[in-house]
Every structure is written in C-alpha cells, then in structure tokens.
C-alpha atoms as a PDB file:
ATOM      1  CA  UNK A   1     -45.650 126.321-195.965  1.00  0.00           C
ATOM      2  CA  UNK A   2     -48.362 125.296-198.469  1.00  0.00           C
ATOM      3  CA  UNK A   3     -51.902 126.291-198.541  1.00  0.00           C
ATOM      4  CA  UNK A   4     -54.865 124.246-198.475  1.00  0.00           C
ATOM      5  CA  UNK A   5     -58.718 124.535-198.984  1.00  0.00           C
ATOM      6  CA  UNK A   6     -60.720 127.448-198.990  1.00  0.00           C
ATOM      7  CA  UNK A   7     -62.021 129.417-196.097  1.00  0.00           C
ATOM      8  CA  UNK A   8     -65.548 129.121-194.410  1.00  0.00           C
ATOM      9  CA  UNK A   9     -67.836 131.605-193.060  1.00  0.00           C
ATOM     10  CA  UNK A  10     -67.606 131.228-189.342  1.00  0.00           C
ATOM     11  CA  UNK A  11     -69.632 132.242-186.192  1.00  0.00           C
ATOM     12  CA  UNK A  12     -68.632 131.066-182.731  1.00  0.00           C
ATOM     13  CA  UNK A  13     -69.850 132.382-178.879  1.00  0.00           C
ATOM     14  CA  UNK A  14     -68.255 130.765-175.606  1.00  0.00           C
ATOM     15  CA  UNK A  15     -70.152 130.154-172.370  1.00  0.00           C
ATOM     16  CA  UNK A  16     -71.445 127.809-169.994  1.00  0.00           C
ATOM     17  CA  UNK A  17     -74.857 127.916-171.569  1.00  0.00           C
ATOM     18  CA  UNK A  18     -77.007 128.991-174.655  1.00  0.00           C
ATOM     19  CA  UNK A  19     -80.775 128.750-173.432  1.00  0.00           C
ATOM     20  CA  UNK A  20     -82.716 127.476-176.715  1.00  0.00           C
ATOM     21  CA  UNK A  21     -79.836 126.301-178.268  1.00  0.00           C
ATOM     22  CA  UNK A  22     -78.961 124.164-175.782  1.00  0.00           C
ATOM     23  CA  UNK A  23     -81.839 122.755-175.863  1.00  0.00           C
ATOM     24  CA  UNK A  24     -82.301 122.562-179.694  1.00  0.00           C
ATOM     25  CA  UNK A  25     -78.966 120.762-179.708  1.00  0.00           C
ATOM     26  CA  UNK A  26     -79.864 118.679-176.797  1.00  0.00           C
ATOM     27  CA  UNK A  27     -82.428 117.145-179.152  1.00  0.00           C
ATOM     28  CA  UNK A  28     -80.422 116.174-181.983  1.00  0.00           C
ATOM     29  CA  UNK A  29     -78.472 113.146-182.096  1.00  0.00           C
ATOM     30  CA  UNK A  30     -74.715 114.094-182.995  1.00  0.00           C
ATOM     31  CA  UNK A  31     -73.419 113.432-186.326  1.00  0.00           C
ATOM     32  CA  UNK A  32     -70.151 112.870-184.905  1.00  0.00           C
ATOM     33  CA  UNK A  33     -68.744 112.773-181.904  1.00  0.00           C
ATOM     34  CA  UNK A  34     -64.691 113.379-181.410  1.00  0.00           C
ATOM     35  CA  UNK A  35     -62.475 113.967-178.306  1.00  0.00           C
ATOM     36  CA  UNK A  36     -59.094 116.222-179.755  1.00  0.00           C
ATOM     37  CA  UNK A  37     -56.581 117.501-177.615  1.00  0.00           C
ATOM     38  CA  UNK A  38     -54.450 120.345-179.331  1.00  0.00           C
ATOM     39  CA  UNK A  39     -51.858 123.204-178.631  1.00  0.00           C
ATOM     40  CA  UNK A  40     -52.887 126.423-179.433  1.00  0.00           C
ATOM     41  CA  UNK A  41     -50.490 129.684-179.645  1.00  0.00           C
ATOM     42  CA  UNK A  42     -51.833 132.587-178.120  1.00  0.00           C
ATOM     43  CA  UNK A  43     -50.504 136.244-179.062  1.00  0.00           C
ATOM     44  CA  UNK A  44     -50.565 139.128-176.916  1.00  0.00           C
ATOM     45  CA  UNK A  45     -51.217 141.014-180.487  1.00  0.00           C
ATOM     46  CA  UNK A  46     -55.387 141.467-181.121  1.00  0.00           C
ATOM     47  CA  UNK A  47     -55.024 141.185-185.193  1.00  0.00           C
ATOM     48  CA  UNK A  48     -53.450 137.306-184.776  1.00  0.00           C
ATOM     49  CA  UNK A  49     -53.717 134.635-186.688  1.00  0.00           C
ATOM     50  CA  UNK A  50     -55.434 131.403-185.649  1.00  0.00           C
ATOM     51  CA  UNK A  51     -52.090 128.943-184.939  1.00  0.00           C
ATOM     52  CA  UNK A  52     -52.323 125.409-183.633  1.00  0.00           C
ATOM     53  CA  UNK A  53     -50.896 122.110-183.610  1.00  0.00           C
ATOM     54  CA  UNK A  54     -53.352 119.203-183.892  1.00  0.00           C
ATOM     55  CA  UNK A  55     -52.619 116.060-184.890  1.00  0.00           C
ATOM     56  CA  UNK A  56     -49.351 116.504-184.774  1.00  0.00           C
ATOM     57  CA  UNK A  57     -49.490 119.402-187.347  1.00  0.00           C
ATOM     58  CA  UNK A  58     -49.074 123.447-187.273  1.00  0.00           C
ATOM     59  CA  UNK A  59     -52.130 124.160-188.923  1.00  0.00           C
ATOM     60  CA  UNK A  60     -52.691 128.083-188.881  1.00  0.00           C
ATOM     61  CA  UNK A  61     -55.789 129.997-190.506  1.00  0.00           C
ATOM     62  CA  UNK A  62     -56.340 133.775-191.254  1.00  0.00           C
ATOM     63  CA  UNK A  63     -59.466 136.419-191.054  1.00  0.00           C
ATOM     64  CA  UNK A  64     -59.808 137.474-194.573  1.00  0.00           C
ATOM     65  CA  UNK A  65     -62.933 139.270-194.086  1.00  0.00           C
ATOM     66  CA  UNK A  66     -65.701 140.447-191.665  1.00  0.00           C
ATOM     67  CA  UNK A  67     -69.024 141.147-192.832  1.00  0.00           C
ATOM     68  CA  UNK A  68     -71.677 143.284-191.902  1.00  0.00           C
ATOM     69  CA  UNK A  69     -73.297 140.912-189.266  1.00  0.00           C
ATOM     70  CA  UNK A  70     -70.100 140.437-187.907  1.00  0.00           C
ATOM     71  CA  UNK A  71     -68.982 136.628-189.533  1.00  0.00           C
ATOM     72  CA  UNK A  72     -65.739 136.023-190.051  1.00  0.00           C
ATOM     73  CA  UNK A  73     -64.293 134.283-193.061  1.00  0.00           C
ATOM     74  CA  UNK A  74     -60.852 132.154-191.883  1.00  0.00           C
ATOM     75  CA  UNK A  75     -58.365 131.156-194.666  1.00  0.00           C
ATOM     76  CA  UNK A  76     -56.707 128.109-194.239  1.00  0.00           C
ATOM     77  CA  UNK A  77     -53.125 129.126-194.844  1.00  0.00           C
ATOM     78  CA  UNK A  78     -50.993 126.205-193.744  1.00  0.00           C
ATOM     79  CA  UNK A  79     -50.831 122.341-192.845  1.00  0.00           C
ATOM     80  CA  UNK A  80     -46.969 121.352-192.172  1.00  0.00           C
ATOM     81  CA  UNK A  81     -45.571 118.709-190.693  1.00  0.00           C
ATOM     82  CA  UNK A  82     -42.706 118.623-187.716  1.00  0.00           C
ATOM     83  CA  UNK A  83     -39.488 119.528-187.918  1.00  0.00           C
ATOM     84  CA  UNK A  84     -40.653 122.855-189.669  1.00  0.00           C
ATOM     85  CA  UNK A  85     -37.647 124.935-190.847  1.00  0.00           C
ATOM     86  CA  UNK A  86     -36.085 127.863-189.656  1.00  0.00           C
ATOM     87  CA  UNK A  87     -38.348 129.819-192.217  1.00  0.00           C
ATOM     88  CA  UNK A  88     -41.484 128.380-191.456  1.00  0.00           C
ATOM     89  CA  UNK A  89     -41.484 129.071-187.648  1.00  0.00           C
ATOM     90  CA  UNK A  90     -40.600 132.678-188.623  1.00  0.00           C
ATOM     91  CA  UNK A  91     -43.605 132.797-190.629  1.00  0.00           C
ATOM     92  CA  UNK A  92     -45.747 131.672-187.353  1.00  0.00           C
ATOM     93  CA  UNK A  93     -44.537 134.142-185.617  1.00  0.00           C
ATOM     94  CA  UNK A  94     -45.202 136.908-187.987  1.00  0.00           C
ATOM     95  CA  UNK A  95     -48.884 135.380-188.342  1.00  0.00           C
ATOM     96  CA  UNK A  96     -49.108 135.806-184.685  1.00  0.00           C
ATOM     97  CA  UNK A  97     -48.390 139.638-185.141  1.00  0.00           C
ATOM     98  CA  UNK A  98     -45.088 139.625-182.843  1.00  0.00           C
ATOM     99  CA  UNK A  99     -41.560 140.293-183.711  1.00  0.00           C
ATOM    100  CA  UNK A 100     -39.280 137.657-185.314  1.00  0.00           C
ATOM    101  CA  UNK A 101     -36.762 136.608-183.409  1.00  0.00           C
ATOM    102  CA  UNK A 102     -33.045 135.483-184.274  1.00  0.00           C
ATOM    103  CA  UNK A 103     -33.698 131.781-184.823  1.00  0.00           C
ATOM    104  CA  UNK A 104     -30.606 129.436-183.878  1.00  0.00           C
ATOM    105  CA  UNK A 105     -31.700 125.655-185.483  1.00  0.00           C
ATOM    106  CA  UNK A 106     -32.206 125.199-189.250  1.00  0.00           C
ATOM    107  CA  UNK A 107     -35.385 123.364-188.405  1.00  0.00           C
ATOM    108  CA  UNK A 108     -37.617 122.977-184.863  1.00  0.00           C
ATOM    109  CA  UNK A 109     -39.449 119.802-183.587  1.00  0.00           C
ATOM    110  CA  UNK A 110     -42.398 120.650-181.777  1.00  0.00           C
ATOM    111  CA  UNK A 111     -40.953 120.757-178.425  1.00  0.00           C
ATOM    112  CA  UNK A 112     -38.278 122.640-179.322  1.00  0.00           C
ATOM    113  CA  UNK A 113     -40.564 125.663-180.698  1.00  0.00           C
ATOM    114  CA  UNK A 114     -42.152 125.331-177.901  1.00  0.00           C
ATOM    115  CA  UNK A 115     -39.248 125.434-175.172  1.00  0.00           C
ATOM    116  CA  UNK A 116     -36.891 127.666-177.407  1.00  0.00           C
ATOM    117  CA  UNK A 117     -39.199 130.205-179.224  1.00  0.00           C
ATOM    118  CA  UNK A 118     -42.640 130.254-177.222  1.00  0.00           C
ATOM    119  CA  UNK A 119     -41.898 130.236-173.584  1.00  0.00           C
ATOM    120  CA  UNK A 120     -39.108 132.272-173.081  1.00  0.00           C
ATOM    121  CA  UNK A 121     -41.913 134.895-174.696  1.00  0.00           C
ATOM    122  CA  UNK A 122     -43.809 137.295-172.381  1.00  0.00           C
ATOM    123  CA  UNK A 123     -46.291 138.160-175.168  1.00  0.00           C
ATOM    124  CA  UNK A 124     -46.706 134.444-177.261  1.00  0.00           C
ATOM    125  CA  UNK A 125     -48.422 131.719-174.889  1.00  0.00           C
ATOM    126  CA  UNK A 126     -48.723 128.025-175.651  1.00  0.00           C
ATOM    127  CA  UNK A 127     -52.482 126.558-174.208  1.00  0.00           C
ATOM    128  CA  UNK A 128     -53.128 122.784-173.688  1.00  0.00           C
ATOM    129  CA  UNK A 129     -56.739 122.679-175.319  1.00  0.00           C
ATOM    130  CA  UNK A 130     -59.053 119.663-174.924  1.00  0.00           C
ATOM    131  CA  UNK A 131     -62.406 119.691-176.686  1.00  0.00           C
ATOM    132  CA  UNK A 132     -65.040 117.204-177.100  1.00  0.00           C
ATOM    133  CA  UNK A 133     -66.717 118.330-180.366  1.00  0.00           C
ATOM    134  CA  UNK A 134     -70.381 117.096-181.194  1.00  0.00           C
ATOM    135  CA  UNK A 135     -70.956 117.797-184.623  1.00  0.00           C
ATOM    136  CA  UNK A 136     -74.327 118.537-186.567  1.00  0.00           C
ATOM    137  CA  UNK A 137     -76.309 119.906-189.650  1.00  0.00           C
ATOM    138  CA  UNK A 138     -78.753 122.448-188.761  1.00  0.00           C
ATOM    139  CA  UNK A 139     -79.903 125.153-191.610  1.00  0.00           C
ATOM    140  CA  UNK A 140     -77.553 123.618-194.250  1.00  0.00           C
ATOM    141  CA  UNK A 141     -74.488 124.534-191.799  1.00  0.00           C
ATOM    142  CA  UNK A 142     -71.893 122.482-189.900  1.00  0.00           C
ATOM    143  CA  UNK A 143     -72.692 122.872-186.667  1.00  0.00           C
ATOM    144  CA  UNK A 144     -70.720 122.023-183.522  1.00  0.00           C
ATOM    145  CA  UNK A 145     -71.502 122.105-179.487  1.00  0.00           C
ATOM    146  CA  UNK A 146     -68.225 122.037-177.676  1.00  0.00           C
ATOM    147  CA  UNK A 147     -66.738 120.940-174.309  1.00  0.00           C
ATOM    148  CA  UNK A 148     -63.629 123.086-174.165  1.00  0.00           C
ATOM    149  CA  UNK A 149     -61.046 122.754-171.092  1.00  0.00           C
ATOM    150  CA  UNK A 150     -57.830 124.873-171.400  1.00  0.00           C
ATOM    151  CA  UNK A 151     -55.008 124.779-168.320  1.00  0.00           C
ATOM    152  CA  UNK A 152     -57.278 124.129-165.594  1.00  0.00           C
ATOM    153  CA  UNK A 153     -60.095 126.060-166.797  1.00  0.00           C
ATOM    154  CA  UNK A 154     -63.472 124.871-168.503  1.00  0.00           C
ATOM    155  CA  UNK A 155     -65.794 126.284-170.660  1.00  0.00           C
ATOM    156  CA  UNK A 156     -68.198 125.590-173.472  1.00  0.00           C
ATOM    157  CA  UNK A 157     -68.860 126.514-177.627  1.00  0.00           C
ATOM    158  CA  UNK A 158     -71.268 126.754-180.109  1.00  0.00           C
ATOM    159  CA  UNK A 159     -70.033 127.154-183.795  1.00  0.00           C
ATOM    160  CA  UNK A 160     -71.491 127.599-186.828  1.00  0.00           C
ATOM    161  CA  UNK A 161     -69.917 127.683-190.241  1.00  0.00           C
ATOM    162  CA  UNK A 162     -69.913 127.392-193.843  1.00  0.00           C
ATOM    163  CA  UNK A 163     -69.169 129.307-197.478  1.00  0.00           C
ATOM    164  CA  UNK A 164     -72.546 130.743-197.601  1.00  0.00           C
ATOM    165  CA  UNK A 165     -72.859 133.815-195.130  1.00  0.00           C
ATOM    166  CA  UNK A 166     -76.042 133.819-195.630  1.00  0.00           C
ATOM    167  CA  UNK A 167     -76.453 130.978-194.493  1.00  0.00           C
ATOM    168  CA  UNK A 168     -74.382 130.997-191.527  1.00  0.00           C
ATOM    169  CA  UNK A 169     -76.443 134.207-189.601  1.00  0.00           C
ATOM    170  CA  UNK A 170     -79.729 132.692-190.565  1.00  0.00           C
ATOM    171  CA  UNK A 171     -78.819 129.910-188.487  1.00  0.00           C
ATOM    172  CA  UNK A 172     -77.313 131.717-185.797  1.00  0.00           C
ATOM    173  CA  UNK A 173     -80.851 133.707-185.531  1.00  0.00           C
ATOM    174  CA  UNK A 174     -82.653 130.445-185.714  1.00  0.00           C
ATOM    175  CA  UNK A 175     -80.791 129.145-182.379  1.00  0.00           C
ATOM    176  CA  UNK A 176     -81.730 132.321-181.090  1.00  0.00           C
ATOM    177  CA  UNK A 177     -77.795 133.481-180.468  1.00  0.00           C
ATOM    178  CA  UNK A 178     -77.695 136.704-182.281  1.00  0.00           C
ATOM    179  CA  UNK A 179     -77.305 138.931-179.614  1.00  0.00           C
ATOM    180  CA  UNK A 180     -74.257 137.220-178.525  1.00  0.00           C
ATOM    181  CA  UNK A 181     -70.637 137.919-179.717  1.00  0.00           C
ATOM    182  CA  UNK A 182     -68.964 136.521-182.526  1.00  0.00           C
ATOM    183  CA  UNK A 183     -65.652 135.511-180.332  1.00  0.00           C
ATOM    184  CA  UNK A 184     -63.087 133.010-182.215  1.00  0.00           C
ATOM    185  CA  UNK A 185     -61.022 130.600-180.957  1.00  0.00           C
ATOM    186  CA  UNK A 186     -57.807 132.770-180.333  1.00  0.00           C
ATOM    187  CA  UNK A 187     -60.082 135.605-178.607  1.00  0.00           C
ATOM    188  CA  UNK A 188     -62.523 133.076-176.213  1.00  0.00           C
ATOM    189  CA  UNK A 189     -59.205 131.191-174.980  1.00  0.00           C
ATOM    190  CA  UNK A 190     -57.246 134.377-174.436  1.00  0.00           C
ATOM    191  CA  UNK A 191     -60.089 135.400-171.737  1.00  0.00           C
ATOM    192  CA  UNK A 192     -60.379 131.677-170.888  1.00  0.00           C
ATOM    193  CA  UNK A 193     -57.128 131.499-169.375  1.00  0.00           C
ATOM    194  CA  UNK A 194     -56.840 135.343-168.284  1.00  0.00           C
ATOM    195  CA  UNK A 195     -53.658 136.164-170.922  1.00  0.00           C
ATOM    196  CA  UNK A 196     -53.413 139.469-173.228  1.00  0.00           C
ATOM    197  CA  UNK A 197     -56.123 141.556-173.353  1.00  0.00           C
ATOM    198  CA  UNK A 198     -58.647 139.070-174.953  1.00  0.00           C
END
C-alpha cells in the first residue's frame, strides 16, 4: 500500500450546535461546498486507525502524535485502489487494532471485504457515512462545518486543521470551542451509531 502526503494538525468536536461558531460560520460564504458519501470501518479497538473508502478508494490515516492542547496529527498512510490483495486487507485490519484473520481470496473487491471479512466480525463495523462538507479559511486554517448522517442517525462537525499547531488551537479558541473535546472521526461515529465503547 503506498503512502501519500504528509499529515495535518487536526481538531474536530461533533454536535448539533456550536453557539458562536455557528454563527461565525453562518456568516461566511463557503469556499466549497461538496456532498460525499463514504464507508467507514469502525473497530471495537480505542487505538484504531482512521479506515475508509471514498471515492471508490481505501484511504486509511494514522495518529502520529498528540500535543499538549490535545491536537492530533493524522498520517496519511494509504490510497489503494479495488481489488486490494490478500496482503493489503491484512494490513487494514491490523491498522484497525484487531486480529488478522485467515484470508481465503488472493485479492478482495470492495464488497467482498465487506461481506467476507467485515460483517461476519462482532468487533469491526462497516458505517454508511453521508456528509455535506462546507469548507472555509478562517485563521490561516482549513476549516469545515459538516452535515454528517450515519445509518439512520444525524449529527453535525466542526473541523479545523493544518501543519501549523499553532495555528490550529488559536483558531479553535477564536470560535470559542476550546472547552469542547477533540473527538475524530472514528471516535464521534462510534458514539453516533451506539457501537464499541466510543
């Protein structure tokens, strides 16, 4: 599986609302605007990995570091393509934290990981995630306000994210979200949909 660019500084918080941010947002016109629907793999393992398939991709990432204000920095580990071999989907797993299982194909279309290795599994869970992302610039930062819906269950995000740290908390005091938990993607869909201990 090859690796791609390097990883951001990230800050995210889930919700259904954000009180000055919302509004600050509200004010802005979006830089972009995109509808996405993806499939994300949820572990029953705390330490996972970030692992999804979007456009037609797995595309997984991985928590380098935390700092002292409680950012994460994600590594973009892996873009691949379908059918992914044997050996890649064993690599998946082990970047979900779970044990490898005895793999029967030499390679796996997407459905087939999906009906062979992921739902047979009590502990790995595959989500259905829509999101309509509005994306902006505030404090130097890539900035994003989120419409999330996951099974049949709604909710919404605000992220914030770059290389500079700095950066990143300055802006997340600015919207006024500081006291609010840094929860990534994994960790805000796991109590989203009520699976693992989130």
């Amino acid at each position: 599986m090859s690796a791609v660019s390097p990883g951001r500084w990230e800050w995210r918080t889930f919700g259904e609302s954000f009180g000055v941010a919302d509004d600050r947002f509200a004010a802005l016109e979006p830089e972009r605007v995109h509808e996405s629907d993806e499939t994300y793999l949820l572990s029953a393992a705390d330490d996972a990995d970030t692992v999804k398939v979007r456009d037609e991709l797995m595309d997984v990432k991985h928590l380098e570091h935390v700092d002292a204000d409680g950012l994460e920095q994600w590594l973009p580990v892996t873009k691949a393509g379908f059918p992914l071999p044997a050996a890649d989907v064993e690599s998946v797993v082990a970047a979900l934290r779970l044990p490898v299982p005895a793999l029967e194909r030499a390679e796996y279309t997407l459905d087939q990981l999906l009906d062979e290795v992921v739902r047979p599994r009590t502990d790995l869970r595959a989500v259905d995630v829509h999101k309509l992302r509005r994306r902006y610039t505030i404090g130097g930062c890539m900035a994003e306000w989120t419409d999330v819906r996951a099974d049949d269950a709604s909710t919404r995000t605000i992220a914030v994210e770059i290389e500079d740290a700095a950066r990143v908390i300055a802006t997340v005091r600015e919207l006024g979200l500081e006291s609010r938990p840094n929860t990534s993607y994994p960790r805000g869909l796991k109590a989203l949909v009520g699976f693992g201990t989130a």
